[in-house]
N, C-alpha and C. Protein backbone atom coordinates (compact mmCIF):
# COMPACT_ATOMS: atom_id res chain seq x y z
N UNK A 1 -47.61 22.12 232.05
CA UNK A 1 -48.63 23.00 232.60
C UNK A 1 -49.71 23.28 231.56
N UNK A 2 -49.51 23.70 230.03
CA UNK A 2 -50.38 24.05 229.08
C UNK A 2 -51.31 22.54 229.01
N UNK A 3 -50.99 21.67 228.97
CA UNK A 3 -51.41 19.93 228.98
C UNK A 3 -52.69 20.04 229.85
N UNK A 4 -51.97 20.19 231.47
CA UNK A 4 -52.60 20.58 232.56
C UNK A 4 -53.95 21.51 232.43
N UNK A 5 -53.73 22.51 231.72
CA UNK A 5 -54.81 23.29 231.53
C UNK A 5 -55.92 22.93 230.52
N UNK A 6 -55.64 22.38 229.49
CA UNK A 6 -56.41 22.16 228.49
C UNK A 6 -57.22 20.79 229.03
N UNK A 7 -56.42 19.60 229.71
CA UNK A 7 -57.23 18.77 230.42
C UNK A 7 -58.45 19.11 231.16
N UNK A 8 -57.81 20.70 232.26
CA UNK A 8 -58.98 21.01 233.06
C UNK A 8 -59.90 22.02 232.18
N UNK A 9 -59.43 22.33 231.34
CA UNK A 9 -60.97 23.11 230.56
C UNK A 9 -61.69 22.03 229.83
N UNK A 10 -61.11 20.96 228.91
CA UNK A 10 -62.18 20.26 228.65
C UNK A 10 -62.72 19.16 229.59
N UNK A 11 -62.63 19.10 230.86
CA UNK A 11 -63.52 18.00 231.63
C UNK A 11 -64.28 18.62 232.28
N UNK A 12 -65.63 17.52 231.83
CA UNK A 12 -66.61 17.81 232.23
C UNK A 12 -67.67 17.11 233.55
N UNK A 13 -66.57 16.73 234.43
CA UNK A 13 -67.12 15.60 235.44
C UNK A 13 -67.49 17.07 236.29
N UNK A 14 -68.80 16.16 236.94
CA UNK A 14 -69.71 17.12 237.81
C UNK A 14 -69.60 18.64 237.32
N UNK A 15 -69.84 18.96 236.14
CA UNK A 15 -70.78 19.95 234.97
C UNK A 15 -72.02 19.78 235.70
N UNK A 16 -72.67 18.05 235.94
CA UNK A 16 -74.15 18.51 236.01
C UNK A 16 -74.56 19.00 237.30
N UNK A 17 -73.63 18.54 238.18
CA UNK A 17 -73.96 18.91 239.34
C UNK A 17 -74.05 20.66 239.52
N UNK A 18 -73.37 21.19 238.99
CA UNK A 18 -73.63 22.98 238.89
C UNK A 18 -74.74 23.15 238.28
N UNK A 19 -74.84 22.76 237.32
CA UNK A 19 -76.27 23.18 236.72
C UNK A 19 -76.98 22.97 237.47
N UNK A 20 -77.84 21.42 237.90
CA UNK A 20 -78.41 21.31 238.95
C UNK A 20 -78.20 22.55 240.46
N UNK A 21 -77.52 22.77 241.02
CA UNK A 21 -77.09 23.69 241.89
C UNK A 21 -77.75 25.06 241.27
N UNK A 22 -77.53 25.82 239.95
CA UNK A 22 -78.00 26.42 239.51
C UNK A 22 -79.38 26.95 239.20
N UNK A 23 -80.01 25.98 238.50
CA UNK A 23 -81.56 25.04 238.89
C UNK A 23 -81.91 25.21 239.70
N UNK A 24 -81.50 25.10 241.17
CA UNK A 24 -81.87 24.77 242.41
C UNK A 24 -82.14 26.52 243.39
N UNK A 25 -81.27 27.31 242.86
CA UNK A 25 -80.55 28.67 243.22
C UNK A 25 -81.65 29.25 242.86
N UNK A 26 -82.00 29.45 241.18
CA UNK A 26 -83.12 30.43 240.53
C UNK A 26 -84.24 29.72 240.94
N UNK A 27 -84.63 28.66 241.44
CA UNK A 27 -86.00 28.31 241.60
C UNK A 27 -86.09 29.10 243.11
N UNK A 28 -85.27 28.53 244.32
CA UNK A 28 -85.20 29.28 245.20
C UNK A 28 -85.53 30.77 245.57
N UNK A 29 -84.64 31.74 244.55
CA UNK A 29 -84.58 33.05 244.15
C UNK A 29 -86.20 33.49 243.50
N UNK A 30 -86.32 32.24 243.23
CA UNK A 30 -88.10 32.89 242.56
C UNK A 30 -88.99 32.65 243.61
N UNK A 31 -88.88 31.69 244.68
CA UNK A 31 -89.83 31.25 245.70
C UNK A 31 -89.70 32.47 246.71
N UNK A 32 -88.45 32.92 246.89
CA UNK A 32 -88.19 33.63 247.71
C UNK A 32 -89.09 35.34 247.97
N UNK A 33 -88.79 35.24 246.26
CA UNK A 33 -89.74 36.98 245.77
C UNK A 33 -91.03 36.62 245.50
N UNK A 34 -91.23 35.20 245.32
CA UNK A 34 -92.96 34.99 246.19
C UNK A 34 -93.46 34.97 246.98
N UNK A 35 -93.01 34.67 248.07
CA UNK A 35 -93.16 34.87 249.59
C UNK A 35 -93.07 36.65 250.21
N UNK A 36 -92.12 37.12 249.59
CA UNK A 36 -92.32 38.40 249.82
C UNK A 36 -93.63 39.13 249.33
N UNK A 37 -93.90 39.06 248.10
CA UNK A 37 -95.25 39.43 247.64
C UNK A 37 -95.99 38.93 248.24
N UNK A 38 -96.31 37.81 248.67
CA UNK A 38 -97.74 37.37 249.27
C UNK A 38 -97.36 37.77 250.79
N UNK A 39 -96.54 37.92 251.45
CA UNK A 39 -96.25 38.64 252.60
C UNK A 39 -96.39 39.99 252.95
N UNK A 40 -96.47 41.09 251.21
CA UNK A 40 -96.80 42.35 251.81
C UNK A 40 -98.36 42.63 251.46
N UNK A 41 -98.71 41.40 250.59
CA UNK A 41 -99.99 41.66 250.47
C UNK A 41 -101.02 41.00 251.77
N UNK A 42 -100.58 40.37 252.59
CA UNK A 42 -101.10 39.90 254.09
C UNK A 42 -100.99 40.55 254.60
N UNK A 43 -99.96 41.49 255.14
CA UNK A 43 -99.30 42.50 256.22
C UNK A 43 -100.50 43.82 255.40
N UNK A 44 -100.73 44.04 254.00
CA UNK A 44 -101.88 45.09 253.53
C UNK A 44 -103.03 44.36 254.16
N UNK A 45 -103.78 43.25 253.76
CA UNK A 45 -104.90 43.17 254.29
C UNK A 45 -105.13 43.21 255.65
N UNK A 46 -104.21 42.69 256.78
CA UNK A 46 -104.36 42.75 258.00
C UNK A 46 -104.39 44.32 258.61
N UNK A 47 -104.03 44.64 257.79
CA UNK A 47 -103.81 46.60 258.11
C UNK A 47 -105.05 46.97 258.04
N UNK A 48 -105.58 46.83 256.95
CA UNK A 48 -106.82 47.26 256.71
C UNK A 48 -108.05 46.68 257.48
N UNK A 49 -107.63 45.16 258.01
CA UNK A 49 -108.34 44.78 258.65
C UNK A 49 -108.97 45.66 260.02
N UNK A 50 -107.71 45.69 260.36
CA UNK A 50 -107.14 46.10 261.73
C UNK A 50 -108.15 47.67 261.75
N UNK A 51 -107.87 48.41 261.18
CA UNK A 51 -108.18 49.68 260.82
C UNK A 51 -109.73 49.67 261.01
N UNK A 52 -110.36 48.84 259.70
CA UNK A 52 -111.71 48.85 259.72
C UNK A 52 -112.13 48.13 261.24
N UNK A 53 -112.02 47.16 261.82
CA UNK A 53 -112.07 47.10 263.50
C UNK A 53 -111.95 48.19 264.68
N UNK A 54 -110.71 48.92 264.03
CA UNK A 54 -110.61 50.22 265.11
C UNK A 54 -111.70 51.08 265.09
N UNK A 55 -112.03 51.28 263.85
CA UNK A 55 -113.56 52.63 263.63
C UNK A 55 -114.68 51.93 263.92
N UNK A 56 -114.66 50.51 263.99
CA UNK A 56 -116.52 50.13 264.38
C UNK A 56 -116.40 50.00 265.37
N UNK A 57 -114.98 49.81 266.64
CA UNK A 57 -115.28 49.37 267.68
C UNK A 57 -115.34 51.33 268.67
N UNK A 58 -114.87 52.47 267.81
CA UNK A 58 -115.43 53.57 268.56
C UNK A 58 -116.74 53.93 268.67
């Protein structure tokens, strides 16, 4: 069993594939909280849009 274990801590087959996966996760995670920002800053301008339309059209 100790054999067993020390085999599976030092192999490193598909290591890269996590990283990659990893890589893949934080780029995601960053696209994601970009889309939100440029989403509340659209949902602000359309507000304001909206708004300034309501008072010229009384």
């Amino acid at each position: 069993m100790k054999q067993f274990l020390i085999r599976f801590w030092k192999e490193t087959d598909g290591q890269d594939l996590v990283e990659y996966a990893l890589i893949v996760a934080a780029i995601a995670l960053g696209l994601i909280a970009a889309v939100r920002g440029v989403t509340t800053a659209l949902n602000s301008l359309y507000e304001s849009i909206t708004a300034a339309l309501a008072l010229t059209g009384q």
